[in-house]
C-alpha atoms as a PDB file:
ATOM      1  CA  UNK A   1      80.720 -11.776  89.953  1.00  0.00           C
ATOM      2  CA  UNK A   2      80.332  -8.004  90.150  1.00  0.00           C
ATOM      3  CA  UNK A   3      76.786  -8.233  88.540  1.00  0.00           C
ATOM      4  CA  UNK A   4      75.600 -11.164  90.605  1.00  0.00           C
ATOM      5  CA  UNK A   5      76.342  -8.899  94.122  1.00  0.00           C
ATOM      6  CA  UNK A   6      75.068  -6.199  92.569  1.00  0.00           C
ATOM      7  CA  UNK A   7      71.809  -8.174  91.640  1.00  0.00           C
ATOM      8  CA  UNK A   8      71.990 -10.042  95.082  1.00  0.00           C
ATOM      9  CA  UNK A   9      71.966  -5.878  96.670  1.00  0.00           C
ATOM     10  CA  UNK A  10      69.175  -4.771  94.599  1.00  0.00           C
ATOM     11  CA  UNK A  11      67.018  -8.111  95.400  1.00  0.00           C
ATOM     12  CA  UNK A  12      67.455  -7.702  98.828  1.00  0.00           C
ATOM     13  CA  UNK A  13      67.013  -3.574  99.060  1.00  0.00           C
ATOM     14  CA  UNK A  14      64.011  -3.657  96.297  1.00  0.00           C
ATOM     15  CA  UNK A  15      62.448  -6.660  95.532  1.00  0.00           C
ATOM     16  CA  UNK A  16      62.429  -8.586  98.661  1.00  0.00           C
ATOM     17  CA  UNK A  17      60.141  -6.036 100.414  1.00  0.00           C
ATOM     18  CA  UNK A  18      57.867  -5.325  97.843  1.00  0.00           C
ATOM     19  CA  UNK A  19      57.615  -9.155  97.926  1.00  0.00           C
ATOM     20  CA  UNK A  20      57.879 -10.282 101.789  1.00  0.00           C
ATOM     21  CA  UNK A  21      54.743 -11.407 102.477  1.00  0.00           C
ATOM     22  CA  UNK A  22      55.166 -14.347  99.722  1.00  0.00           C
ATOM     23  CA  UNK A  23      58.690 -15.265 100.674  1.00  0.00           C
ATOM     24  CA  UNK A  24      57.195 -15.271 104.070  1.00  0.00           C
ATOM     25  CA  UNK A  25      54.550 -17.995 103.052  1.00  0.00           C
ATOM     26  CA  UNK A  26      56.962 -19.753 101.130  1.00  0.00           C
ATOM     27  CA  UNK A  27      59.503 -20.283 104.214  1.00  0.00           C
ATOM     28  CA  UNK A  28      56.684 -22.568 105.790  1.00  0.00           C
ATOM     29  CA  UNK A  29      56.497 -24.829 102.580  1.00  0.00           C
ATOM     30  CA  UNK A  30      56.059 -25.204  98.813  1.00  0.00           C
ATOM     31  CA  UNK A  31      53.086 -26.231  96.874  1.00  0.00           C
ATOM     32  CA  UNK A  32      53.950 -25.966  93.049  1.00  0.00           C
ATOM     33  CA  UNK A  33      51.037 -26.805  90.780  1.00  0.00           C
ATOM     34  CA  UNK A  34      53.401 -27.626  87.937  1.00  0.00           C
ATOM     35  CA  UNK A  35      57.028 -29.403  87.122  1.00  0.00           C
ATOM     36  CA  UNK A  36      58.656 -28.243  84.170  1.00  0.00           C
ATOM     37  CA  UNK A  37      61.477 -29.570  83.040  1.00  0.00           C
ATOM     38  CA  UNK A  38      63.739 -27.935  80.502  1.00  0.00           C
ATOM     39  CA  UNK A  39      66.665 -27.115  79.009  1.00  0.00           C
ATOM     40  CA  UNK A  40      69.656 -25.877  81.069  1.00  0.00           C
ATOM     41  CA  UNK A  41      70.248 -22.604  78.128  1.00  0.00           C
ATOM     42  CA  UNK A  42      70.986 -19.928  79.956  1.00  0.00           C
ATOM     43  CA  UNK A  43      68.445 -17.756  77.888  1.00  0.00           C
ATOM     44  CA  UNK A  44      65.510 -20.040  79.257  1.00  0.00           C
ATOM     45  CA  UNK A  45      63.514 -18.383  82.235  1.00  0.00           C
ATOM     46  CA  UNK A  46      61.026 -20.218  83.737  1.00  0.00           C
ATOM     47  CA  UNK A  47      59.351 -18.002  86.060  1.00  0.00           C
ATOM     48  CA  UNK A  48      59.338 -14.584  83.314  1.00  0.00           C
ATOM     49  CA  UNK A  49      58.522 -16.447  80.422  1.00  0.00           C
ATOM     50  CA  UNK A  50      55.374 -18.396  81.971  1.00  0.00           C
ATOM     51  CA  UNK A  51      54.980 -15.192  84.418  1.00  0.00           C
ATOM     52  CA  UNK A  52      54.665 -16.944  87.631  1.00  0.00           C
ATOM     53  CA  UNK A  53      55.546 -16.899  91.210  1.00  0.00           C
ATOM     54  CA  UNK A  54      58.487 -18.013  93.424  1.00  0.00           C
ATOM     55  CA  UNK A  55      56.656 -21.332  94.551  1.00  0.00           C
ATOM     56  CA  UNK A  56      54.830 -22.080  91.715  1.00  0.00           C
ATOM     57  CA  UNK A  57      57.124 -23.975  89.465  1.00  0.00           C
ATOM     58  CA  UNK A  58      59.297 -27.453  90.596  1.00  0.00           C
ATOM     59  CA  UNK A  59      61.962 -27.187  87.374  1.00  0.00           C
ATOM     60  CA  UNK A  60      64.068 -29.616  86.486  1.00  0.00           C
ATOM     61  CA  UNK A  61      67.228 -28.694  84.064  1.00  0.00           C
ATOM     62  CA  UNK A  62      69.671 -30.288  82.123  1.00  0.00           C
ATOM     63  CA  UNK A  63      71.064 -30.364  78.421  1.00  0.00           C
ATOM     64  CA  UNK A  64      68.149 -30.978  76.144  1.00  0.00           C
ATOM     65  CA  UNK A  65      65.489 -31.259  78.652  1.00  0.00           C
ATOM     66  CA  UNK A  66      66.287 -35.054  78.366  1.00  0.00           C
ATOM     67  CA  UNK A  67      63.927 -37.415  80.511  1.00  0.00           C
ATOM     68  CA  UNK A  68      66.093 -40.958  80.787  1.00  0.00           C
ATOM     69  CA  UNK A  69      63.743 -43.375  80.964  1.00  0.00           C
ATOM     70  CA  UNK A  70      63.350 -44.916  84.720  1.00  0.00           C
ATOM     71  CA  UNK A  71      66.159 -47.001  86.041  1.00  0.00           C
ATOM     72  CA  UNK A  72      68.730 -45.643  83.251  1.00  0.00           C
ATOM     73  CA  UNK A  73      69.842 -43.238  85.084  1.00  0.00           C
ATOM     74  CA  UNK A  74      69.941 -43.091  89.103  1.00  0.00           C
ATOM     75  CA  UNK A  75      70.231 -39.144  88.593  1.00  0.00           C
ATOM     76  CA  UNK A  76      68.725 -36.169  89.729  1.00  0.00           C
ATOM     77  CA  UNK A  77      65.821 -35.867  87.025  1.00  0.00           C
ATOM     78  CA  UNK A  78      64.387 -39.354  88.488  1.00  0.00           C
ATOM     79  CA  UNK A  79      64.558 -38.624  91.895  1.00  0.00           C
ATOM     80  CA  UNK A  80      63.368 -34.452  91.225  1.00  0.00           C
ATOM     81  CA  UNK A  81      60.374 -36.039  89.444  1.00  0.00           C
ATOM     82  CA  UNK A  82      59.209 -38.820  92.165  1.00  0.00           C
ATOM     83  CA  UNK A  83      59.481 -35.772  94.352  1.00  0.00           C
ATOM     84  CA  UNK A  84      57.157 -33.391  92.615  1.00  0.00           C
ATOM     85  CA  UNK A  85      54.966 -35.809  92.478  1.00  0.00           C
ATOM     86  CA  UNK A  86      55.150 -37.887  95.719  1.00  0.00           C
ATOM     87  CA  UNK A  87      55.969 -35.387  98.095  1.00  0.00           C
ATOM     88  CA  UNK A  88      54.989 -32.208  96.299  1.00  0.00           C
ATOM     89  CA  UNK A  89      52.033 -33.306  94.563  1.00  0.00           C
ATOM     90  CA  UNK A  90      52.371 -31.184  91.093  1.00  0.00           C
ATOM     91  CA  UNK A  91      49.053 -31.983  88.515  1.00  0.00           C
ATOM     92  CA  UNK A  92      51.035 -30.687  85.477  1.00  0.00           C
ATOM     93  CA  UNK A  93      54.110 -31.524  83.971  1.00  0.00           C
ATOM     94  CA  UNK A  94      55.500 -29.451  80.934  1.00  0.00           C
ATOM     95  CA  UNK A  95      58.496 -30.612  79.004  1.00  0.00           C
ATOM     96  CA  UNK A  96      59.720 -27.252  77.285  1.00  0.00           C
ATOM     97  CA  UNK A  97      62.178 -27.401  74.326  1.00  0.00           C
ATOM     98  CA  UNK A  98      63.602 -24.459  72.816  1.00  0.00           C
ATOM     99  CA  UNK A  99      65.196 -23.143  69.663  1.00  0.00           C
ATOM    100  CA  UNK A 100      68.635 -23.009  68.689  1.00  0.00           C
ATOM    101  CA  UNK A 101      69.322 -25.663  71.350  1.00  0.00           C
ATOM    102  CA  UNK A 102      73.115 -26.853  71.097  1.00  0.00           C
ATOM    103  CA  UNK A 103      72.046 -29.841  72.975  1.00  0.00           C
ATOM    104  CA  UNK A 104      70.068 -30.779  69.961  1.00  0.00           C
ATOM    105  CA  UNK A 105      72.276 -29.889  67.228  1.00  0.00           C
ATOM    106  CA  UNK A 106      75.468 -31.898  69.258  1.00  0.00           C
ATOM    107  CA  UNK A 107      72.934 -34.953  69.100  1.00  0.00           C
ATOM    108  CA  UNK A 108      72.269 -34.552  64.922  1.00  0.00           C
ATOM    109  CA  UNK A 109      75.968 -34.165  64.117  1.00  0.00           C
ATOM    110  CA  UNK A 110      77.338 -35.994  66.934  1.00  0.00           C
ATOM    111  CA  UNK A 111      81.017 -35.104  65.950  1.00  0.00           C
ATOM    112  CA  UNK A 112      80.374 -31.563  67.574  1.00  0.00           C
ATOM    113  CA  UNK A 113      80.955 -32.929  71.001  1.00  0.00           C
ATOM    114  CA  UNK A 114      83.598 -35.332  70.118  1.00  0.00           C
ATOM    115  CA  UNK A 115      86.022 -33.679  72.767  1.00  0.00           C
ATOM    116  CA  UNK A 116      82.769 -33.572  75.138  1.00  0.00           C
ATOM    117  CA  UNK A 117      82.357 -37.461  76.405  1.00  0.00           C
ATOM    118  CA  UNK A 118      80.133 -36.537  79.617  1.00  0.00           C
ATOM    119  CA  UNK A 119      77.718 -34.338  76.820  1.00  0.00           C
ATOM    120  CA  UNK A 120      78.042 -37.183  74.585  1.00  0.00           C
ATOM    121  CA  UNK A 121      77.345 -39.878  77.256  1.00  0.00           C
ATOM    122  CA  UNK A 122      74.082 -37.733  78.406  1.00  0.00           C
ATOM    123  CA  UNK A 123      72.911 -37.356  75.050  1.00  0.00           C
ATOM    124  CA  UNK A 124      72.873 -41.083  74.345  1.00  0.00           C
ATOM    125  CA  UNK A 125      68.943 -40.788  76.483  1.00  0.00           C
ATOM    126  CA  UNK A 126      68.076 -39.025  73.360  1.00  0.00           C
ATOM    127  CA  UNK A 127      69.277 -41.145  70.943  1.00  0.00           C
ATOM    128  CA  UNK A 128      65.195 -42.387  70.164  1.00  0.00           C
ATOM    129  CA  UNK A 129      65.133 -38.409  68.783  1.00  0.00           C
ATOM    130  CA  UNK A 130      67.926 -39.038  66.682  1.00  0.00           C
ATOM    131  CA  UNK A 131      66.609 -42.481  65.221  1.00  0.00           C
ATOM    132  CA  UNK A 132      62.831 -40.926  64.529  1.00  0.00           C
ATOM    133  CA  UNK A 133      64.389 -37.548  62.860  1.00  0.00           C
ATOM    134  CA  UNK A 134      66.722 -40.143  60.427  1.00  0.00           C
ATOM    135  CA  UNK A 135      63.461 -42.147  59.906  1.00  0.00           C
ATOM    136  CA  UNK A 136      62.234 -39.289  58.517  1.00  0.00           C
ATOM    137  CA  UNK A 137      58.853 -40.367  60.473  1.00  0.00           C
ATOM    138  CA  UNK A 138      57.319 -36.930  60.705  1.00  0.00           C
ATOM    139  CA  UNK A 139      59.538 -34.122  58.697  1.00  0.00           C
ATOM    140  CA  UNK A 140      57.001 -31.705  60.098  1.00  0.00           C
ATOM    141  CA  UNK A 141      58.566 -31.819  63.471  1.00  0.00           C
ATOM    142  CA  UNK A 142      62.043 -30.331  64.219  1.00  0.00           C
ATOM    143  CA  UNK A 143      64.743 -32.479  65.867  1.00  0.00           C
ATOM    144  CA  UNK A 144      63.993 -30.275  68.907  1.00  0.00           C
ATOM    145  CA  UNK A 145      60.270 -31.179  68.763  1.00  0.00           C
ATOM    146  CA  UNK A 146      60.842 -34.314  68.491  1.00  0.00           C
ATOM    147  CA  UNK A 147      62.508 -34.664  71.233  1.00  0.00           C
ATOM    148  CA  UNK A 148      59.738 -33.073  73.323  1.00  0.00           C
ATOM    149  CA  UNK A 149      57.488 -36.169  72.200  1.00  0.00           C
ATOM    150  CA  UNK A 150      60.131 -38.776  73.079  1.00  0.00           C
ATOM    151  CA  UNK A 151      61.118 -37.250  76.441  1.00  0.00           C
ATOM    152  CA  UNK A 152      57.402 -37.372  77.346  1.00  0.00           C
ATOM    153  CA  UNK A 153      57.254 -41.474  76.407  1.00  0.00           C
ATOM    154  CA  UNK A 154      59.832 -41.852  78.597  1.00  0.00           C
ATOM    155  CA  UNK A 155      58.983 -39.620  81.447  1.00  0.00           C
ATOM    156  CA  UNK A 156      55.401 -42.219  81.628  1.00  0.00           C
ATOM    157  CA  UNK A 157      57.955 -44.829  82.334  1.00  0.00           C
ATOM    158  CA  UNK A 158      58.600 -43.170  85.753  1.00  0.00           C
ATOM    159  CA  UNK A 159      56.149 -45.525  88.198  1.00  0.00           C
ATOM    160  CA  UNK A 160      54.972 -41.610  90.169  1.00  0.00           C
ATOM    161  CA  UNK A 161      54.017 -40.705  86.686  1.00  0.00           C
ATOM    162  CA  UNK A 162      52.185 -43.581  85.238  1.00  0.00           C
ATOM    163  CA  UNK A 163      50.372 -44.366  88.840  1.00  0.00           C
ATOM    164  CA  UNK A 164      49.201 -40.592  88.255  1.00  0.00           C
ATOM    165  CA  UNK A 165      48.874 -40.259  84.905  1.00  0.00           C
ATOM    166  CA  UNK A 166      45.962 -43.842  85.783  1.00  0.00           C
ATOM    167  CA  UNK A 167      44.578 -41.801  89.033  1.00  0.00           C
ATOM    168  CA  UNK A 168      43.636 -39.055  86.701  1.00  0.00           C
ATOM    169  CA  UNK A 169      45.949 -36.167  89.108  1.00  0.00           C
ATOM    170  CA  UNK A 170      48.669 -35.721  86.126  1.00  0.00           C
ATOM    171  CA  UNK A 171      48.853 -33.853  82.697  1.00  0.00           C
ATOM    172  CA  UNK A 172      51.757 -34.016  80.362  1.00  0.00           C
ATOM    173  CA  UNK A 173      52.335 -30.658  78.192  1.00  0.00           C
ATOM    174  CA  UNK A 174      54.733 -30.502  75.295  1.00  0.00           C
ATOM    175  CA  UNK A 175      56.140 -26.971  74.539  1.00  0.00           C
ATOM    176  CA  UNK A 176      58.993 -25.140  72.667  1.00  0.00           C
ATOM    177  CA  UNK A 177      59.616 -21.881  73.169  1.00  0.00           C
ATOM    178  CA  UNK A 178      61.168 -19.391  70.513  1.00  0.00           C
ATOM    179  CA  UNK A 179      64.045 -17.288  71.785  1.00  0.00           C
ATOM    180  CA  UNK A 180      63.362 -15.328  68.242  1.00  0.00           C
ATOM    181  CA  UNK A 181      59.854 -13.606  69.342  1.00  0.00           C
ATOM    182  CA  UNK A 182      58.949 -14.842  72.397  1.00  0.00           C
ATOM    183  CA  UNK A 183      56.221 -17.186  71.261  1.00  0.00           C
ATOM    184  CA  UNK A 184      56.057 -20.800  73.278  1.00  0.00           C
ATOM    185  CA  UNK A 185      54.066 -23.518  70.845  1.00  0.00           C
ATOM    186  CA  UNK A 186      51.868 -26.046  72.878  1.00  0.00           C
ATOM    187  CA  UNK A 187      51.647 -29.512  71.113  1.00  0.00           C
ATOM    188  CA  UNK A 188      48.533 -30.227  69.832  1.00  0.00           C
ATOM    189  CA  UNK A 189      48.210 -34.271  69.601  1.00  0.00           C
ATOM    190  CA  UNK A 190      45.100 -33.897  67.164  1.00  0.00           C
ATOM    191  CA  UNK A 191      47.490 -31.832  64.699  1.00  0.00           C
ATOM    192  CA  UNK A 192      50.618 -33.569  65.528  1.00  0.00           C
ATOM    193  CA  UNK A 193      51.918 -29.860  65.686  1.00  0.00           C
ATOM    194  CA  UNK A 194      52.957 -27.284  67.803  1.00  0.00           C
ATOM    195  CA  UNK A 195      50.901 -24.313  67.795  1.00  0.00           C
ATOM    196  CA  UNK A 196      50.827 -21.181  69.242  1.00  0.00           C
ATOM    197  CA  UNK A 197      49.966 -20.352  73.094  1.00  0.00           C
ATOM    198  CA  UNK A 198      47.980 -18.048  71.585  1.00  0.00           C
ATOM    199  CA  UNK A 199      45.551 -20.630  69.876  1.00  0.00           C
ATOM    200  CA  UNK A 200      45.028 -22.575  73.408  1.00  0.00           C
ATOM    201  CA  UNK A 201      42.146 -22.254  75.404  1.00  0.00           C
ATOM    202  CA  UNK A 202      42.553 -23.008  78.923  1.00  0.00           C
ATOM    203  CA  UNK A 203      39.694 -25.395  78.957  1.00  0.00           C
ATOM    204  CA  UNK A 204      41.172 -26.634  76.448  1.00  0.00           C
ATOM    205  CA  UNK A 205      44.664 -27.592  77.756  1.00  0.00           C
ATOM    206  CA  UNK A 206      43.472 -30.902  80.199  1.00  0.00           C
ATOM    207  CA  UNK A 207      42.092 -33.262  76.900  1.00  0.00           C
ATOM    208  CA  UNK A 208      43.625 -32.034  73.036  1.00  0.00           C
ATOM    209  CA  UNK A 209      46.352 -30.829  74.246  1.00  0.00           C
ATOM    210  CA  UNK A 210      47.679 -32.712  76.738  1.00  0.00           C
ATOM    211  CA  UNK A 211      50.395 -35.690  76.200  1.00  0.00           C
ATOM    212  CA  UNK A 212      49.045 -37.782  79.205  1.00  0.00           C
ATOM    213  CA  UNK A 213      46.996 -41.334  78.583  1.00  0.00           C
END
C-alpha cells in the first residue's frame, strides 16, 4: 500500500498538471476509438505498451483474454462489449494475448488449477483452444495464439459485433505481445501467422490484417 500512496502523491503533484487540460476534456465524456480486451497479467499495460492516452482505450480484462460466446455468460465482458460499441461507438477491437500466460498453461494441463474451481470453471470458454491445439490443426500457432483466433469467433457471436462487423464500422485485430522484448505480433490471416508490428503498414491494418468478415 505504501507504493500505491506514494504513486497516488506523485500523480496528483506531477502528472496531473502537466496533464489537466486532457483530464479536463475527459470529465465531460469518453470517446475511445478502440476496445481491447486482454489478459488480466499484471505485467500487461495497455496504455504504455500501445502508447496512448487516458480516453483512448475501452479494455476489457480477465484470465486469458477469454471472449464467452454471447448468452454463456451474463458477465461483465458481454455487457463491457455491447457498451463500447452501442454507447461508446469503438471501430476497432483488438484481442491481445501474451506470453507466458498462466491462464493458458492452467487450460493445457488442466490439473494445475485443480484446487482453483472458479479458474477452472472460467476456463471451460476456452476449451475450443484446447480441442484445436490437441487436433494438432495448425502446430504453427501456440496454445496462446490460438486462443486469440477462437476468442475472436466467438466475440462475432455478440449481436453489437456482428450488426457492426455487416455495417462496415468494426475491425477485429489479433495480437500477442512478448513480455521477453517488447515486440506485439499482429495476425496476419493471409499467413495464418503472427508477425511483427513492425511489418504492418497502417493502411494495411483495415483488409490483411484484420479478423473481421
Amino acid at each position: 500500500m505504501k507504493t500505491l500512496l506514494e504513486g497516488l502523491r506523485r500523480f496528483s503533484n506531477d502528472v496531473y498538471p502537466d496533464k489537466r487540460s486532457l483530464f479536463e476534456e475527459l470529465s465531460r465524456g469518453q470517446k475511445p476509438h478502440t476496445l481491447m480486451i486482454t489478459c488480466s497479467d499484471s505485467r500487461i499495460d495497455p496504455n504504455l505498451v500501445t502508447q496512448t492516452e487516458p480516453g483512448e482505450i475501452f479494455v476489457v480484462r480477465n484470465a486469458g483474454n477469454i471472449v464467452p460466446p454471447f448468452g454463456s455468460s451474463r458477465g461483465g465482458e458481454e455487457a463491457s462489449i455491447e457498451f463500447a460499441i452501442e454507447a461508446l461507438g469503438v471501430t476497432n477491437i483488438v484481442i491481445c494475448g501474451h506470453s507466458q500466460c498462466g491462464a493458458m498453461n492452467a487450460l493445457m494441463e488442466p490439473e494445475k488449477v485443480a484446487s482453483l474451481p472458479s479458474v477452472e470453471h472460467w476456463l471451460r470458454h476456452a476449451a475450443a483452444t484446447r480441442r484445436r491445439v490437441q487436433a494438432a490443426q495448425n502446430t504453427a500457432l501456440s496454445p496462446g495464439e490460438e486462443n486469440v483466433l477462437v476468442q475472436a469467433e466467438n466475440l462475432k457471436t455478440h449481436p453489437a459485433v456482428s450488426a457492426a462487423l455487416r455495417r462496415g464500422t468494426l475491425e477485429i485485430f489479433g495480437w500477442i505481445y512478448q513480455f521477453e522484448d517488447g515486440l506485439v505480433r499482429i495476425y496476419d490471416p493471409s499467413k495464418n501467422a503472427f508477425v511483427p508490428s513492425s511489418e504492418v503498414k497502417e493502411r494495411a491494418l483495415s483488409t490483411p490484417h484484420s479478423l473481421a468478415l
